[in-house]
C-alpha atoms as a PDB file:
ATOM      1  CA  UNK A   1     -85.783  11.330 -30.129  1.00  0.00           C
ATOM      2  CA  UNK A   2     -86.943  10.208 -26.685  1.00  0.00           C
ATOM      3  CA  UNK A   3     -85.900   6.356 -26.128  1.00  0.00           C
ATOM      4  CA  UNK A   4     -86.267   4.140 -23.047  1.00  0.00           C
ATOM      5  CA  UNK A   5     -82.843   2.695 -23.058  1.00  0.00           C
ATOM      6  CA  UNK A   6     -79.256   4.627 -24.131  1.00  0.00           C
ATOM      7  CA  UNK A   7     -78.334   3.771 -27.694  1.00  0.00           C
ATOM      8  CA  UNK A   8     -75.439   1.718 -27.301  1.00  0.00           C
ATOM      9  CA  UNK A   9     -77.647  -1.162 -25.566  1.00  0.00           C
ATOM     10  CA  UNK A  10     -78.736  -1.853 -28.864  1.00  0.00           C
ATOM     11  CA  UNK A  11     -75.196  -2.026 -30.738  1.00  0.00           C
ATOM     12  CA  UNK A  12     -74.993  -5.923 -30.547  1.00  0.00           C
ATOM     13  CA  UNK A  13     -78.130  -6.398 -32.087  1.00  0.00           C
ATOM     14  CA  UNK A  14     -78.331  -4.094 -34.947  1.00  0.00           C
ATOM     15  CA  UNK A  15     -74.658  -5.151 -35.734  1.00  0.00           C
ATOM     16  CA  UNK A  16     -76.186  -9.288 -35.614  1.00  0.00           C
ATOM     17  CA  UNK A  17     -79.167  -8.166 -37.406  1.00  0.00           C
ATOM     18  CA  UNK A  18     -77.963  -6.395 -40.514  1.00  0.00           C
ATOM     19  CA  UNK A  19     -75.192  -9.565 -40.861  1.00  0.00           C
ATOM     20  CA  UNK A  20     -77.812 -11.886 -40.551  1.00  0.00           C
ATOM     21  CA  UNK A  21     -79.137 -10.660 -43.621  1.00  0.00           C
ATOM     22  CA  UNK A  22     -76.463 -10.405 -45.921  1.00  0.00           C
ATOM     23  CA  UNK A  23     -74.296  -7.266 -44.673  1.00  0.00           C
ATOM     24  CA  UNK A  24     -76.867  -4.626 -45.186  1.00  0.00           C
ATOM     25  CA  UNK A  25     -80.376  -4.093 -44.106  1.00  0.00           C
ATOM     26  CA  UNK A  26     -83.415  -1.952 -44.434  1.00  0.00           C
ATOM     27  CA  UNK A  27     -84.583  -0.341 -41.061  1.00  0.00           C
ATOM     28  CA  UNK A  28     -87.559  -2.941 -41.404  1.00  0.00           C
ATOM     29  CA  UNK A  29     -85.043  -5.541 -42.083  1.00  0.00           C
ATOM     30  CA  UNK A  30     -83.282  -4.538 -38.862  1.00  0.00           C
ATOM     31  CA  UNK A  31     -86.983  -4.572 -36.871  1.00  0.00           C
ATOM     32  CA  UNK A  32     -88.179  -7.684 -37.755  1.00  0.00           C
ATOM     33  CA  UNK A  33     -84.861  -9.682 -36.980  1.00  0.00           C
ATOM     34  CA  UNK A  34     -84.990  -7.900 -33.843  1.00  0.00           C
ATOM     35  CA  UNK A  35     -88.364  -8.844 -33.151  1.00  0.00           C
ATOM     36  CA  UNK A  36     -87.623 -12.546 -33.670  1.00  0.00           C
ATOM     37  CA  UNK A  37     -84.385 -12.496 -31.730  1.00  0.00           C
ATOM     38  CA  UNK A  38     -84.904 -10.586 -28.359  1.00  0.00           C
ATOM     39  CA  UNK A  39     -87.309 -10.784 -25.961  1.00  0.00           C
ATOM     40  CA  UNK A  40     -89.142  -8.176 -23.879  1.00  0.00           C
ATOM     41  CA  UNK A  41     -88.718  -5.350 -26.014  1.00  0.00           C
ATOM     42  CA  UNK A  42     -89.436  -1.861 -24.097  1.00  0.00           C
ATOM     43  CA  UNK A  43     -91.729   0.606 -25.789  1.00  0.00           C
ATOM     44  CA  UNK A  44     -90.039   3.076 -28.296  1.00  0.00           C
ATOM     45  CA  UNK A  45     -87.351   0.240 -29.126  1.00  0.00           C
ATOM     46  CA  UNK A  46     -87.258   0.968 -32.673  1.00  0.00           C
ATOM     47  CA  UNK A  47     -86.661   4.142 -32.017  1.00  0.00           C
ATOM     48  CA  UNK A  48     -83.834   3.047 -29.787  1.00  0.00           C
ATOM     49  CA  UNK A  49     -82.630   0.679 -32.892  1.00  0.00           C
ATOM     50  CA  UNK A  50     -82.909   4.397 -35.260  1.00  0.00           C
ATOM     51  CA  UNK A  51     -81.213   6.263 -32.831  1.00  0.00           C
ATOM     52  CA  UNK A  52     -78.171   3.782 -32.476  1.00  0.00           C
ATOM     53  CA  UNK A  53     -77.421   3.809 -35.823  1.00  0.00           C
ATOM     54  CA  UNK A  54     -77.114   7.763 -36.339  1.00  0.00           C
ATOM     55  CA  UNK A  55     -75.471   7.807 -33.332  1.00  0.00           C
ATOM     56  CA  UNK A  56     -72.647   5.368 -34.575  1.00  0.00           C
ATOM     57  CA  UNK A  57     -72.141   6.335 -38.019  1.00  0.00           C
ATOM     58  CA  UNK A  58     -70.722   9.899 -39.539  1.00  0.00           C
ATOM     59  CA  UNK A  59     -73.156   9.424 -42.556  1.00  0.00           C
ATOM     60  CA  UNK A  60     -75.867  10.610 -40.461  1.00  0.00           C
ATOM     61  CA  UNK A  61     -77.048  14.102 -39.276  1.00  0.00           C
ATOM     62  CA  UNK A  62     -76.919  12.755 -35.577  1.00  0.00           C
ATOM     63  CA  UNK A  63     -73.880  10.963 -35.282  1.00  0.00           C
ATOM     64  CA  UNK A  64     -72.724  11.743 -31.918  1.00  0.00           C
ATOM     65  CA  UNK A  65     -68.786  12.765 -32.223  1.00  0.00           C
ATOM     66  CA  UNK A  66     -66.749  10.574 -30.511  1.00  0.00           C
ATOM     67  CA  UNK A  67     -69.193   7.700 -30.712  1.00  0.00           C
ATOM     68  CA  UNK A  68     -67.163   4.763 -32.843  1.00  0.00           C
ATOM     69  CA  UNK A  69     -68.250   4.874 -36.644  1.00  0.00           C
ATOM     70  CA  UNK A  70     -69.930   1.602 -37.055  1.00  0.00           C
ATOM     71  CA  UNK A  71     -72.336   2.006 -39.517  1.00  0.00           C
ATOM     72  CA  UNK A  72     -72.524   3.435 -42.847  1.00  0.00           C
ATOM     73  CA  UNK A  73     -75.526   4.317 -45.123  1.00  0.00           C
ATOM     74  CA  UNK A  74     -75.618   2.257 -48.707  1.00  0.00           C
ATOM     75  CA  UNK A  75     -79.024   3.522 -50.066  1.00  0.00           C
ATOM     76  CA  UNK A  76     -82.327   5.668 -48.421  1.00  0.00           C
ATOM     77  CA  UNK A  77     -83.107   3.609 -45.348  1.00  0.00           C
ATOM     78  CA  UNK A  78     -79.932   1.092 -45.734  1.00  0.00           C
ATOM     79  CA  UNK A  79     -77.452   0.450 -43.069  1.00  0.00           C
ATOM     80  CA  UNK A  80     -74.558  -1.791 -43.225  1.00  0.00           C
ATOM     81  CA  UNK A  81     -71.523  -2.348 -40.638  1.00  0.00           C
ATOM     82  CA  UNK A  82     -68.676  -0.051 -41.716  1.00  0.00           C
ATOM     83  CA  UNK A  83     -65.985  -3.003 -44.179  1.00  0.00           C
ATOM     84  CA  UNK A  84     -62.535  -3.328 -42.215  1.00  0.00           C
ATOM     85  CA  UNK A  85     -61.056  -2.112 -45.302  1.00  0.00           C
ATOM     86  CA  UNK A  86     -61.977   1.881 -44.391  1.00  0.00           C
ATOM     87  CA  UNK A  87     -60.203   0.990 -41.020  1.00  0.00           C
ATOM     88  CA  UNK A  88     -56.812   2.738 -40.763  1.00  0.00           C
ATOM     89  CA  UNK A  89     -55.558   0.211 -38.248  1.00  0.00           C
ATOM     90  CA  UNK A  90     -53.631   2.304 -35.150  1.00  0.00           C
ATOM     91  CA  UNK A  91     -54.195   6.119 -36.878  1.00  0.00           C
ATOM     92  CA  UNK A  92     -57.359   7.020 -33.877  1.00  0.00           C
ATOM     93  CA  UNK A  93     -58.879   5.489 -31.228  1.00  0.00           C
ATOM     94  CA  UNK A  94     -62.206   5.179 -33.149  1.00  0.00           C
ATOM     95  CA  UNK A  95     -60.278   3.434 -36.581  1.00  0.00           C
ATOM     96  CA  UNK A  96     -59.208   0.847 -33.527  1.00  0.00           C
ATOM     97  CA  UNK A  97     -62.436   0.372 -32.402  1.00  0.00           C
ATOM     98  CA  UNK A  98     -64.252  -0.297 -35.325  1.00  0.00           C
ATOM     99  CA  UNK A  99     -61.017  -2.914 -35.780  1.00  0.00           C
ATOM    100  CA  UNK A 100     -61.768  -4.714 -32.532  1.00  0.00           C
ATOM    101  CA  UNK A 101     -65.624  -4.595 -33.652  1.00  0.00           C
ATOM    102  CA  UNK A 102     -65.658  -5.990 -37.217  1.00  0.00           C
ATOM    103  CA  UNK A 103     -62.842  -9.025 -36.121  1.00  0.00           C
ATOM    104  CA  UNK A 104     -65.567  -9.668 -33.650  1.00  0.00           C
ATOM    105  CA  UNK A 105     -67.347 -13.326 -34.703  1.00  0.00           C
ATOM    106  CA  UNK A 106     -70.596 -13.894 -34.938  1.00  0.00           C
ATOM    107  CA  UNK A 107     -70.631 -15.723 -31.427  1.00  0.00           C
ATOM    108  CA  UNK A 108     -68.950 -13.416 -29.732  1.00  0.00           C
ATOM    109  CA  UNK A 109     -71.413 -10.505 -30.617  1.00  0.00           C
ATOM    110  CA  UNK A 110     -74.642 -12.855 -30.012  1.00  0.00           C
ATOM    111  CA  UNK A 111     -73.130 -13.246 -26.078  1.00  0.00           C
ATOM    112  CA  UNK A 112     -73.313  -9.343 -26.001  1.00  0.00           C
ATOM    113  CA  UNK A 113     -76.766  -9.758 -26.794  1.00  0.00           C
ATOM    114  CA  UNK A 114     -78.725  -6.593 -25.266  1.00  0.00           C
ATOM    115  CA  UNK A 115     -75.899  -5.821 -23.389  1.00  0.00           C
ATOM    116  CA  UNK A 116     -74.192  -3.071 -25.227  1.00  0.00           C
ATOM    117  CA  UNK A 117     -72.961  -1.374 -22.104  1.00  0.00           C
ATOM    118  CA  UNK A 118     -70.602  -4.527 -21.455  1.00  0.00           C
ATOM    119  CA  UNK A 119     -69.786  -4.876 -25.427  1.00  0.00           C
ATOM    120  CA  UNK A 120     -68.223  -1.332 -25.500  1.00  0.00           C
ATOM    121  CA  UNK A 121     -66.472  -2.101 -22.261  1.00  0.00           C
ATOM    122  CA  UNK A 122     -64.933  -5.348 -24.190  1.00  0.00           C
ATOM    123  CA  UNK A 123     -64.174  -3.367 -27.090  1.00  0.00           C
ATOM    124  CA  UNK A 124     -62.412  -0.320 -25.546  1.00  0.00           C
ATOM    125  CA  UNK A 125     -60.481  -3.374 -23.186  1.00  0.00           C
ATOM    126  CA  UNK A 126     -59.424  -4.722 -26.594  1.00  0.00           C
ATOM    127  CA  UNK A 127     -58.547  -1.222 -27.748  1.00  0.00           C
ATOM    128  CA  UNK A 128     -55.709  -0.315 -24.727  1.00  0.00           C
ATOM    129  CA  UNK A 129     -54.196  -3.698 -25.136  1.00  0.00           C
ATOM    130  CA  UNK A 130     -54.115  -2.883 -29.365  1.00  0.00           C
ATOM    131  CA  UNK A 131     -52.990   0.045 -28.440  1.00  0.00           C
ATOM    132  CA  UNK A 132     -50.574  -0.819 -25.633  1.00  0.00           C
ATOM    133  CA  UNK A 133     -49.118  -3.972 -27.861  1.00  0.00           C
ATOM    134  CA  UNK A 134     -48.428  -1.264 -30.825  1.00  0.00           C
ATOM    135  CA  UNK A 135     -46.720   1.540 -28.700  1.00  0.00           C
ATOM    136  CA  UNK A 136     -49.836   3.815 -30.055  1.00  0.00           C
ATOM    137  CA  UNK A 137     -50.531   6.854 -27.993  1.00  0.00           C
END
């Protein structure tokens, strides 16, 4: 799955766009929000938008290991942001991520806004102080 920008670009806005309506979201769901909401999309995008959500969730064939487990499939073609209840505060890295993700508000994902890249840098900030605040190795 070729796309013109890395995966993770596009966490902000799949995460805003499957809140915005109601928690979980078709993949159309997810296009047309992001259609309405950002601006100069490349070519391939929604294959971009596909390929960040099987990257960042274990229910899919192409989740990349490692990658934090954000999303998780509810029905054929419906994605919705992992609950903070299946977080296991301070057991891995990842379960702190995903922590640090879903305590995120609304505003503060809209200013990551197709800037993934400097989202996961916040997040994994977030992470080492959770982490350093906890004595968690």
């Amino acid at each position: 799955m070729a796309t013109t920008q890395s995966s993770g670009k596009w966490l902000p806005d799949v995460i805003r766009a499957i809140q915005a309506v109601g928690g979980s979201a078709s993949l159309s769901q997810i296009y047309r929000w992001i259609e309405r909401n950002r601006t100069g999309l490349p070519d391939e995008w929604e294959a971009a938008v596909r390929a960040t959500i099987y990257h960042h969730s274990s229910d899919a064939k192409a989740y990349k290991k490692g990658n934090p487990d954000v999303f998780c499939n509810k029905d054929r073609g419906v994605w919705a942001v992992r609950d903070k209840t299946e977080v296991l505060t301070g057991k891995t890295d990842n379960d702190l991520f995903l922590q640090v993700l879903t305590s995120m508000s609304r505003e503060e994902l809209e200013s990551f806004s197709g800037r993934g890249d400097a989202l996961l840098q916040h997040i994994k900030a977030r992470v080492a102080e959770l982490k350093t605040k906890y004595k968690i190795s």
